[in-house]
PDB file of N, CA and C in Angstrom:
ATOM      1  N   UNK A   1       0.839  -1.173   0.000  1.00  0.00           N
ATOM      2  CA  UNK A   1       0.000   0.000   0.000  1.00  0.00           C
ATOM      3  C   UNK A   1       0.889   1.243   0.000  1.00  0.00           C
ATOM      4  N   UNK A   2       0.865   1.892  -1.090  1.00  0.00           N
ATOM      5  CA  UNK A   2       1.592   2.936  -0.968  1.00  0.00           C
ATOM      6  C   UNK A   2       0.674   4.267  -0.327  1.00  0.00           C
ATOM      7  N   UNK A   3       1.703   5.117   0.701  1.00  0.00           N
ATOM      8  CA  UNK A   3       1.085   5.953   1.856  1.00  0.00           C
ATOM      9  C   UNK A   3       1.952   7.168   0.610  1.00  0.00           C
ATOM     10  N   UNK A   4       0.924   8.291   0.430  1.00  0.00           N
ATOM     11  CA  UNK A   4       0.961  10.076  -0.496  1.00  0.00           C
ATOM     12  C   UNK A   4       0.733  10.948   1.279  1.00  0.00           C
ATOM     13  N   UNK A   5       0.602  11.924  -0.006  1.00  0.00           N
ATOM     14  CA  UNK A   5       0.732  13.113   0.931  1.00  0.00           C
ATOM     15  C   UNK A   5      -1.274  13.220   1.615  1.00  0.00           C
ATOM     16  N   UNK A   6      -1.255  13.579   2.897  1.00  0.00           N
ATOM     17  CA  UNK A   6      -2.558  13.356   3.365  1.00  0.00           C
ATOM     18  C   UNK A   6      -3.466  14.728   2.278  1.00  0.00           C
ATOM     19  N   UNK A   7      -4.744  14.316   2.648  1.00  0.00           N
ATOM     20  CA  UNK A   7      -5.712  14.984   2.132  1.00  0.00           C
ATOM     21  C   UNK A   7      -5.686  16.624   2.875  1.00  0.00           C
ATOM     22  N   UNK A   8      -5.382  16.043   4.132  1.00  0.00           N
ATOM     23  CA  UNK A   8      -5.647  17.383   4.661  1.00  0.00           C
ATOM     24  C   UNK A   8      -4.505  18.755   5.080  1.00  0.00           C
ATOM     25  N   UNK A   9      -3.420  17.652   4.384  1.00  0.00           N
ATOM     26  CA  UNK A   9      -2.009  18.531   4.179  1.00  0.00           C
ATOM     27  C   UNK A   9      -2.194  19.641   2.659  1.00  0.00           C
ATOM     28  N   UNK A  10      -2.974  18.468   1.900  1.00  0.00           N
ATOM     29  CA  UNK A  10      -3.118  19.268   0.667  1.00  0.00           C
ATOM     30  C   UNK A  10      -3.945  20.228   0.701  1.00  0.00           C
ATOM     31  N   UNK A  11      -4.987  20.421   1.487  1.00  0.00           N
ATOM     32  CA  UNK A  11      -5.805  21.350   2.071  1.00  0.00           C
ATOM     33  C   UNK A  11      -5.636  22.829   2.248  1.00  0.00           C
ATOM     34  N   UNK A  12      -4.128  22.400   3.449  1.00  0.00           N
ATOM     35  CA  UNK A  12      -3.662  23.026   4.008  1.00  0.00           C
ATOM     36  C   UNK A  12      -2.968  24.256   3.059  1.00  0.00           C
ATOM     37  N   UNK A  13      -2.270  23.548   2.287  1.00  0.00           N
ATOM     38  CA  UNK A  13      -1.316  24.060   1.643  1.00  0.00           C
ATOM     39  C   UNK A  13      -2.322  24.548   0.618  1.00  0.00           C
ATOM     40  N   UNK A  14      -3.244  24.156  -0.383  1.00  0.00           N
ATOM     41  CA  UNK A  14      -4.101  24.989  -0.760  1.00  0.00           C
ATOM     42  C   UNK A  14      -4.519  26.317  -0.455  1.00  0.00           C
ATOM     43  N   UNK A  15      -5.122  26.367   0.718  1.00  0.00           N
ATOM     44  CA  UNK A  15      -5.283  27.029   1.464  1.00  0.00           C
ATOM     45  C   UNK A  15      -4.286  28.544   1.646  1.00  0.00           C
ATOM     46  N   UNK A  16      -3.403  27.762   2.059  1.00  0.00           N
ATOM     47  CA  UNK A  16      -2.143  28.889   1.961  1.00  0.00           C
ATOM     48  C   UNK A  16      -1.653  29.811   0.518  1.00  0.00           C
ATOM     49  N   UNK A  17      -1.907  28.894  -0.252  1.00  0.00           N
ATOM     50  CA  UNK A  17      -1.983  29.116  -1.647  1.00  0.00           C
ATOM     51  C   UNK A  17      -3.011  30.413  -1.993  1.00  0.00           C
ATOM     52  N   UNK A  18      -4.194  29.979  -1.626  1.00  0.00           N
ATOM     53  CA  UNK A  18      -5.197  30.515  -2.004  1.00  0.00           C
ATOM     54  C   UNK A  18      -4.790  32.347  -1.034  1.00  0.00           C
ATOM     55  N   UNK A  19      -4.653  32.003  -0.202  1.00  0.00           N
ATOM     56  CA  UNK A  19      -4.337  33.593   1.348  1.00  0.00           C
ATOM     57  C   UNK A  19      -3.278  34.055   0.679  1.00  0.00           C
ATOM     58  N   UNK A  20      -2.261  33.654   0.213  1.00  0.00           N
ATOM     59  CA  UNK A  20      -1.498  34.240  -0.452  1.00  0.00           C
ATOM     60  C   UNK A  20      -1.368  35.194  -1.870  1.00  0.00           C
ATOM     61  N   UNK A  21      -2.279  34.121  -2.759  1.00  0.00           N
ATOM     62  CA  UNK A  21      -2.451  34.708  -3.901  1.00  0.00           C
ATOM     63  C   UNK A  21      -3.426  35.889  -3.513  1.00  0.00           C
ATOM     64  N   UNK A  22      -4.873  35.797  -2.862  1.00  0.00           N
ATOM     65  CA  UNK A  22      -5.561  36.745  -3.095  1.00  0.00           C
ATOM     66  C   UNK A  22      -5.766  37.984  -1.858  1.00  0.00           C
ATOM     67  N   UNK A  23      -5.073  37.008  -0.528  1.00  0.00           N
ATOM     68  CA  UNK A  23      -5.235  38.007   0.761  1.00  0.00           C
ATOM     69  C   UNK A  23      -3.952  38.886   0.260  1.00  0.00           C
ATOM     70  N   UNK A  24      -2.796  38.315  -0.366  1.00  0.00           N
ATOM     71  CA  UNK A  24      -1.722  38.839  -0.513  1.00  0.00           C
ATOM     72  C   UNK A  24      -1.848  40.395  -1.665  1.00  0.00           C
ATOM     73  N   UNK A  25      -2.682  40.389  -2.435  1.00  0.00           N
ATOM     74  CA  UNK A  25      -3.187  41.401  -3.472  1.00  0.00           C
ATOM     75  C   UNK A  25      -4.184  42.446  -2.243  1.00  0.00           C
ATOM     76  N   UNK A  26      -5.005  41.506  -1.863  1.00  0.00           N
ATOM     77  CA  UNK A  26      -5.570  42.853  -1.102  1.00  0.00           C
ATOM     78  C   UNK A  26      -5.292  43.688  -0.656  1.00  0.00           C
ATOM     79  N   UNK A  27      -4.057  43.215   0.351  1.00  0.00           N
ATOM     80  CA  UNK A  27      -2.954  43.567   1.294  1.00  0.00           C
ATOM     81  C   UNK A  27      -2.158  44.591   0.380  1.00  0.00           C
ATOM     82  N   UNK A  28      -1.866  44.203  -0.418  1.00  0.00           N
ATOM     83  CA  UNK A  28      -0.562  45.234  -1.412  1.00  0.00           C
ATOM     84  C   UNK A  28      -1.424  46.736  -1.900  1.00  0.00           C
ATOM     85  N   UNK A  29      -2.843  46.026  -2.506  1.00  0.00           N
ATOM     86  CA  UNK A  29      -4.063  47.210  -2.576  1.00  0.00           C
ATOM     87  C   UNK A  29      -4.237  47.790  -1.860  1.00  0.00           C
ATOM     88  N   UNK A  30      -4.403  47.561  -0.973  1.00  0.00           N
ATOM     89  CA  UNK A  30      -5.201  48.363   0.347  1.00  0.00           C
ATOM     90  C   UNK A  30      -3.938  49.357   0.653  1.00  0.00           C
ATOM     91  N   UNK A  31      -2.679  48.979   0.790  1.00  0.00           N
ATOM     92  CA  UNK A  31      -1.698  49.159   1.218  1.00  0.00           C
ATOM     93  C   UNK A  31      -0.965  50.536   0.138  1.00  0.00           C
ATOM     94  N   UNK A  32      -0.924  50.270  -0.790  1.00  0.00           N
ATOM     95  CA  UNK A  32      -0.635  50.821  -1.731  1.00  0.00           C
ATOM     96  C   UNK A  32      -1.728  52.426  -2.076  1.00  0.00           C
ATOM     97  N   UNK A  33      -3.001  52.065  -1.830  1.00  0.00           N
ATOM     98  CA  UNK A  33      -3.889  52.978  -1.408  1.00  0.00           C
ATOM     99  C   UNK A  33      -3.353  54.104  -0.670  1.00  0.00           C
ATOM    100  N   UNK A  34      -3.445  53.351   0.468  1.00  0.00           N
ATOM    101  CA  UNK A  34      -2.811  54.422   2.045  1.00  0.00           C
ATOM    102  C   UNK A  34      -1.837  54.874   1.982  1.00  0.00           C
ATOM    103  N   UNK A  35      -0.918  54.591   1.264  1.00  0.00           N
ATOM    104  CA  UNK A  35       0.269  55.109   0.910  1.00  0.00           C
ATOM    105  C   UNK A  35       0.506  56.084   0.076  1.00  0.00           C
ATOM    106  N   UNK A  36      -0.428  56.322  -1.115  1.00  0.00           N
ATOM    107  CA  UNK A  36      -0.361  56.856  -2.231  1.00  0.00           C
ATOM    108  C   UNK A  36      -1.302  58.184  -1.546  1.00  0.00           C
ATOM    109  N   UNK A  37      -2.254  57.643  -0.691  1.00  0.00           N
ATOM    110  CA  UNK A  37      -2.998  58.956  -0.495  1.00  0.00           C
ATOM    111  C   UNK A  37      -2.072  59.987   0.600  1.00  0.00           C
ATOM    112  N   UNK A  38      -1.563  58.916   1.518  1.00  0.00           N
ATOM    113  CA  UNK A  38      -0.592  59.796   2.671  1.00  0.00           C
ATOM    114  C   UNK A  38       0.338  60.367   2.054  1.00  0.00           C
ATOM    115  N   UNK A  39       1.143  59.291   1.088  1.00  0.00           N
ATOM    116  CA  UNK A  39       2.325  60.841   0.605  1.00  0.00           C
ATOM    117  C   UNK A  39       1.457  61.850  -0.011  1.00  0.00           C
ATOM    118  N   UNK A  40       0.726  61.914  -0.864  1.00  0.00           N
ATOM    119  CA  UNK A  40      -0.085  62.889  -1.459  1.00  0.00           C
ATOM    120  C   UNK A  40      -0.307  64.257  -0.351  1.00  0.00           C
ATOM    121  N   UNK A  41      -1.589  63.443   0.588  1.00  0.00           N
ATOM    122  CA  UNK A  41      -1.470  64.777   1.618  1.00  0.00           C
ATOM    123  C   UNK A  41      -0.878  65.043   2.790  1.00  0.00           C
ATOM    124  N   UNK A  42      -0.023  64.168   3.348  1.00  0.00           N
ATOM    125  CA  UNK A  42       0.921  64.580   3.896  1.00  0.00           C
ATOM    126  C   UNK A  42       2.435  65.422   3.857  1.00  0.00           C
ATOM    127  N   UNK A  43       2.881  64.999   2.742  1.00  0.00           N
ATOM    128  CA  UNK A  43       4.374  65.353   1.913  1.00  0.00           C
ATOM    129  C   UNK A  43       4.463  66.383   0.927  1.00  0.00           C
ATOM    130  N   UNK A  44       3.095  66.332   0.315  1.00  0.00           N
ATOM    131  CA  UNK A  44       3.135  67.546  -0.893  1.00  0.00           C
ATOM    132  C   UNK A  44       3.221  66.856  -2.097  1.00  0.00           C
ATOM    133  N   UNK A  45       3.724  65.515  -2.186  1.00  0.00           N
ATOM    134  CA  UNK A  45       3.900  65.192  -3.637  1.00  0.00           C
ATOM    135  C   UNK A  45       2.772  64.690  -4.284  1.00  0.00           C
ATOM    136  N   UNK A  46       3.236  65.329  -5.603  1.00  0.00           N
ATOM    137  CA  UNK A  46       2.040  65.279  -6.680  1.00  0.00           C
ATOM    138  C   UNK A  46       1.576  64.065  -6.943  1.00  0.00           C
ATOM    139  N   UNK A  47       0.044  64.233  -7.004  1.00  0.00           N
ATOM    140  CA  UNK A  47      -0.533  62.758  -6.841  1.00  0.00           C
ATOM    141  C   UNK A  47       0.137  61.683  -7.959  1.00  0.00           C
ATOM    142  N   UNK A  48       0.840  61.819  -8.888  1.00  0.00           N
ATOM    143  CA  UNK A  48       0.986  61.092  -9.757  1.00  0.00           C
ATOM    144  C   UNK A  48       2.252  59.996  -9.684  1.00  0.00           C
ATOM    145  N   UNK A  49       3.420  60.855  -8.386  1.00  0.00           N
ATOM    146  CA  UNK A  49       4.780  61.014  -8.196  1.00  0.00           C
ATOM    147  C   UNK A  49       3.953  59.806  -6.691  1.00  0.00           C
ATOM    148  N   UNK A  50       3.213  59.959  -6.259  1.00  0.00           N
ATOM    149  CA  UNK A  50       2.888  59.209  -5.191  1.00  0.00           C
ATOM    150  C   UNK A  50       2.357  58.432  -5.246  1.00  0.00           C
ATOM    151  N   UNK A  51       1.555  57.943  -6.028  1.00  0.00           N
ATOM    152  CA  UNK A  51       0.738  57.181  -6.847  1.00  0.00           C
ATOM    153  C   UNK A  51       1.751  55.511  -7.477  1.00  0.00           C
ATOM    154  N   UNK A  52       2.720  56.465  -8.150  1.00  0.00           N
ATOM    155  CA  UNK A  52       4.375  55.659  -8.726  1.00  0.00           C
ATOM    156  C   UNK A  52       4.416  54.985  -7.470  1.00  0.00           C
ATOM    157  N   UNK A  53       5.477  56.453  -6.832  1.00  0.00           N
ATOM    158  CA  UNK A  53       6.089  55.343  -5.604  1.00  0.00           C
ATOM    159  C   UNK A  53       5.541  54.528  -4.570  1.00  0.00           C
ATOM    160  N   UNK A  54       4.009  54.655  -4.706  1.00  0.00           N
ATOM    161  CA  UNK A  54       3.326  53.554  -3.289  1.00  0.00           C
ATOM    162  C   UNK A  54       3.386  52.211  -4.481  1.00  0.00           C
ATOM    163  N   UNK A  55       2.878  52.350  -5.690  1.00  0.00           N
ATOM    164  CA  UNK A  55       2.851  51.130  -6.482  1.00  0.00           C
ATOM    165  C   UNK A  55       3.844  50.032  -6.527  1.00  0.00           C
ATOM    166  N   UNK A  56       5.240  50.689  -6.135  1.00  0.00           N
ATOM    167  CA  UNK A  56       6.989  50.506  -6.655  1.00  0.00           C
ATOM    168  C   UNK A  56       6.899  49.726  -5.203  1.00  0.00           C
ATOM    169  N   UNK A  57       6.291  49.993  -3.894  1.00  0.00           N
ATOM    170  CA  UNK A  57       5.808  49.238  -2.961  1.00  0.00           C
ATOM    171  C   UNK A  57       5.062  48.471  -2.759  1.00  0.00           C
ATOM    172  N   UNK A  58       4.188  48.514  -3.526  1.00  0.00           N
ATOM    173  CA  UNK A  58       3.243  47.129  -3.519  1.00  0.00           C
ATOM    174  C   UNK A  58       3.963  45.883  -3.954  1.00  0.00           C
ATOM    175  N   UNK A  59       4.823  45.819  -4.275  1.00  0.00           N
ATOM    176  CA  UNK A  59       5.728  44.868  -5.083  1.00  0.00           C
ATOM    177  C   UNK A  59       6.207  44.173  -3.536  1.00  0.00           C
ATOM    178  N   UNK A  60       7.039  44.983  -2.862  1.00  0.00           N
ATOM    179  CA  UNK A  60       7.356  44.718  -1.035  1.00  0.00           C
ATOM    180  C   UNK A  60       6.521  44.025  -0.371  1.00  0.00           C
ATOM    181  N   UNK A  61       5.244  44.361  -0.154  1.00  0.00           N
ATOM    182  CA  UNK A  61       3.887  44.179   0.419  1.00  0.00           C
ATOM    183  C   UNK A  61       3.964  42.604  -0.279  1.00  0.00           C
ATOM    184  N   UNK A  62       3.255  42.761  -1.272  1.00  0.00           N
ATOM    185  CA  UNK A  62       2.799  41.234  -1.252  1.00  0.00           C
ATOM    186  C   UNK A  62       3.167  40.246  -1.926  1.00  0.00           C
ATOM    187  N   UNK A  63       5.339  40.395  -1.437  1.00  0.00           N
ATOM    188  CA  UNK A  63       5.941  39.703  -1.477  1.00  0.00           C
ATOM    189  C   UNK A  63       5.632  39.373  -0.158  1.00  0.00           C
ATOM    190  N   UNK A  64       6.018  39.851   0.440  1.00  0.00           N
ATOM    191  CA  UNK A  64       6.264  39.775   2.185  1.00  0.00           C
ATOM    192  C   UNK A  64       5.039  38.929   2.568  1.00  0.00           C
ATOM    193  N   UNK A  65       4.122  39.326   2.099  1.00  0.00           N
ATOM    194  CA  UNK A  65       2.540  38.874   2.708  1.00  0.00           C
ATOM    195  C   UNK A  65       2.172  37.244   1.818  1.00  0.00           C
ATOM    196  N   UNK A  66       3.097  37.170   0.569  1.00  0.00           N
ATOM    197  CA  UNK A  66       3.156  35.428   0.493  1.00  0.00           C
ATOM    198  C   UNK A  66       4.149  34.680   1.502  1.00  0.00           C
ATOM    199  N   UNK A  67       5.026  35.468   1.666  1.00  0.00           N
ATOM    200  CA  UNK A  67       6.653  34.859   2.556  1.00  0.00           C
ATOM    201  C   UNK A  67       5.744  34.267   4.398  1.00  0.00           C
ATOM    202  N   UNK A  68       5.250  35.598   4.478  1.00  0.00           N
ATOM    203  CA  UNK A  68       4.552  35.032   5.937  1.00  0.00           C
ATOM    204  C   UNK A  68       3.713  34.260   6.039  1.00  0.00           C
ATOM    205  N   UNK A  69       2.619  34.263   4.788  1.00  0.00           N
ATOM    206  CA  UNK A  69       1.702  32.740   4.903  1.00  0.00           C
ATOM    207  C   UNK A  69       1.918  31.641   5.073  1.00  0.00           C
ATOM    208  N   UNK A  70       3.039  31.271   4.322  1.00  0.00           N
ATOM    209  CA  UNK A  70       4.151  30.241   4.443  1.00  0.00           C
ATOM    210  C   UNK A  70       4.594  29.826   5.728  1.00  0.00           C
ATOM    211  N   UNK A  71       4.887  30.895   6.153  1.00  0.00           N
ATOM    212  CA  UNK A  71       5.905  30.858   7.441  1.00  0.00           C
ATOM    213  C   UNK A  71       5.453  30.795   8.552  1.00  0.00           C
ATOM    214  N   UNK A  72       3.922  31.388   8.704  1.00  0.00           N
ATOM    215  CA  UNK A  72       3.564  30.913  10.267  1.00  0.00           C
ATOM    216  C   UNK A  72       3.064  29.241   9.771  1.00  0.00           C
ATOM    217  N   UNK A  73       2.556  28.942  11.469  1.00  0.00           N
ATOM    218  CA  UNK A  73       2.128  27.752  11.637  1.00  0.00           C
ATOM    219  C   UNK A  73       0.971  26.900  11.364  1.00  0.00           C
ATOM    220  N   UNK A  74      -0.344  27.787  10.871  1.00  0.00           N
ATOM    221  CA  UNK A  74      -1.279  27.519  10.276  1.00  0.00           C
ATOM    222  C   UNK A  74      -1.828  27.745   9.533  1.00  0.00           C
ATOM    223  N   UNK A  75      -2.865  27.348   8.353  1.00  0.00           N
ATOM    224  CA  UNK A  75      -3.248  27.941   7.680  1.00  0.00           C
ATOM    225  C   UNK A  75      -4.625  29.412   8.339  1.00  0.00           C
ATOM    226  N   UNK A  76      -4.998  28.738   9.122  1.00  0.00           N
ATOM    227  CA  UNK A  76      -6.174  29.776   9.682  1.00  0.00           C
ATOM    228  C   UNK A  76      -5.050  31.013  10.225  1.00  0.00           C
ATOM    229  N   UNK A  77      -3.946  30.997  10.820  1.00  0.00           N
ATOM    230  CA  UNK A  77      -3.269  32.115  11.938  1.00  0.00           C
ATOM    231  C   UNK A  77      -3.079  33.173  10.004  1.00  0.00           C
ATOM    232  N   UNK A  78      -2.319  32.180   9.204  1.00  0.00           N
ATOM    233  CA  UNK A  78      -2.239  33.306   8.121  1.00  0.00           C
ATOM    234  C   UNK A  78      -3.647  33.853   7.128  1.00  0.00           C
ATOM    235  N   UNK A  79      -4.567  33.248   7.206  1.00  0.00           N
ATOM    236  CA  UNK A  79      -6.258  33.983   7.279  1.00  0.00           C
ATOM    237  C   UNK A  79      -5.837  35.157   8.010  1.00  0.00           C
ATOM    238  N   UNK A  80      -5.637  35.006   9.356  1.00  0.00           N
ATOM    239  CA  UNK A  80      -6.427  36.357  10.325  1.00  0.00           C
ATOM    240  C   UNK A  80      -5.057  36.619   9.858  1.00  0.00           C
ATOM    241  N   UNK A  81      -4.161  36.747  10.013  1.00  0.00           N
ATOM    242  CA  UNK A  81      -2.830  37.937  10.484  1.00  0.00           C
ATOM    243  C   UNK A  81      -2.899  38.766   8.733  1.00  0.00           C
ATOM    244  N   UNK A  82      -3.730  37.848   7.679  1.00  0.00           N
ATOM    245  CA  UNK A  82      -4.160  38.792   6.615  1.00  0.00           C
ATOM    246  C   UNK A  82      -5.015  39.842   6.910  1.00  0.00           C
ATOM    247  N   UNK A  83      -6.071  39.529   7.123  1.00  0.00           N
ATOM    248  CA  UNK A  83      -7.173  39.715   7.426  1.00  0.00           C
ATOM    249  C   UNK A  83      -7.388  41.050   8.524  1.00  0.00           C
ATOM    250  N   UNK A  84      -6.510  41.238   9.654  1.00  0.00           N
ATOM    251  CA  UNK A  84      -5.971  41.982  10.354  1.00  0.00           C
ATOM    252  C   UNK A  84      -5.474  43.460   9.726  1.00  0.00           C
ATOM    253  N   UNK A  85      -4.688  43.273   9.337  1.00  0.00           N
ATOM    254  CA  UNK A  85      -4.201  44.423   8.388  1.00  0.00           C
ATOM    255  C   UNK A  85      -4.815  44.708   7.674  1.00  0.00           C
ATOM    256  N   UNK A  86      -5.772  44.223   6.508  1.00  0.00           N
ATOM    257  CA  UNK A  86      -6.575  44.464   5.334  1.00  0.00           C
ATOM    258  C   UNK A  86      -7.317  45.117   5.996  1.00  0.00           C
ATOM    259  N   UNK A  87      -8.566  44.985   7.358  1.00  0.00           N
ATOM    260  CA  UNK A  87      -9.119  45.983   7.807  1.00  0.00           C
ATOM    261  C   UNK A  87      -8.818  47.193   8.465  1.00  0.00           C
ATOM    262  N   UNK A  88      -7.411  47.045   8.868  1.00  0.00           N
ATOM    263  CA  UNK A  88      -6.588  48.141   9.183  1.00  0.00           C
ATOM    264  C   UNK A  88      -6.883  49.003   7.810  1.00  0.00           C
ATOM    265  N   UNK A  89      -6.005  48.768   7.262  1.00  0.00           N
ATOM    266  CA  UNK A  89      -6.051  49.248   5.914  1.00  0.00           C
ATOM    267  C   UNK A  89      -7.037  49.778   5.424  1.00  0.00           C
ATOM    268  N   UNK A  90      -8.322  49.227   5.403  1.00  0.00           N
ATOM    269  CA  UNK A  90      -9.047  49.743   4.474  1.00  0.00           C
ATOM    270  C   UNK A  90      -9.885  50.753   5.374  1.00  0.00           C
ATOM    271  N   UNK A  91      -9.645  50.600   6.897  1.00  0.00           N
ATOM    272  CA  UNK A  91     -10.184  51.751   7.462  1.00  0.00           C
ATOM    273  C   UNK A  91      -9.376  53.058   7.606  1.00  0.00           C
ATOM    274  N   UNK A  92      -8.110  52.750   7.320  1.00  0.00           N
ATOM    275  CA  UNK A  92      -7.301  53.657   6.999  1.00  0.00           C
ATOM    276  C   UNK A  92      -7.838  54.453   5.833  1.00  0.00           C
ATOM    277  N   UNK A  93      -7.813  53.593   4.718  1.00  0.00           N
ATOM    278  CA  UNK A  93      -7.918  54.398   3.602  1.00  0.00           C
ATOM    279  C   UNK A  93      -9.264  55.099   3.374  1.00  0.00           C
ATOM    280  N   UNK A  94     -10.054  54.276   4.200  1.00  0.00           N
ATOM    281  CA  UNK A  94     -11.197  55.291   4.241  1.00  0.00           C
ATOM    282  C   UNK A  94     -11.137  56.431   4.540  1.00  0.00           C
ATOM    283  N   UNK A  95     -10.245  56.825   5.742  1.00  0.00           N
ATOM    284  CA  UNK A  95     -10.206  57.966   6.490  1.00  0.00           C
ATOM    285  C   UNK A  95      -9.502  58.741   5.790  1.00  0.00           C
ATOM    286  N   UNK A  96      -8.265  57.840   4.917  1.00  0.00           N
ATOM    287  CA  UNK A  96      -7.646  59.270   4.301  1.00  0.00           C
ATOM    288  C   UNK A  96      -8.288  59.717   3.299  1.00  0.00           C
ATOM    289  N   UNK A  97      -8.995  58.987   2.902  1.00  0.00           N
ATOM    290  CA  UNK A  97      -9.834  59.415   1.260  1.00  0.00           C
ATOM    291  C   UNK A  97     -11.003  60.143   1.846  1.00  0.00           C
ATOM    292  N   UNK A  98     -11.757  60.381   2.894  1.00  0.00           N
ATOM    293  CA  UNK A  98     -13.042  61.080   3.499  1.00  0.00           C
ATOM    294  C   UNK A  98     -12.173  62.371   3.829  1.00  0.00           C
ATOM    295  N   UNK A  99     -11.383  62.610   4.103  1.00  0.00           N
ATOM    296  CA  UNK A  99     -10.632  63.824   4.932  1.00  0.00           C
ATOM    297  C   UNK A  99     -10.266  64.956   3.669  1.00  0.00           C
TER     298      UNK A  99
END
């Protein structure tokens, strides 16, 4: 009887797959948002010049945010520790975009 990889390893790793590919975009979005709007009205630079450089960061973001899915210990801990920030984020960006 040959013994594979369990069902629920593949799951797992699915899983991770899945938080990565799409929590990992949110994360860079959301992120990239808040960034683009803060240098804008915080710094002075022209929305277009800020716009660039938060984008040139999103690249950082959700590298980083596949590297850690990976790296913690579960698939659910890298759900929330996405998930966490993304609402950070997007209540952030609410606020800077209402202001």
């Amino acid at each position: 009887m040959k013994q594979g990889i369990s069902t629920s390893y593949r799951v797992a790793v699915a899983s991770r797959a899945i938080a990565g590919i799409l929590g990992g975009y949110g994360l860079a979005a959301l992120a990239t948002g808040c960034v683009a709007l803060a240098l804008a009205r915080w710094t002075g630079m022209a929305r277009a010049e800020a716009v660039v450089a938060a984008s040139l960061l999103s690249f950082l973001w959700y590298a980083l945010a596949v590297i850690w899915v990976f790296a913690v210990d579960s698939a659910w801990r890298a759900w929330i520790g996405l998930a966490v920030p993304c609402a950070v984020l997007g209540l952030g960006w609410l606020a800077l975009r209402s202001a």
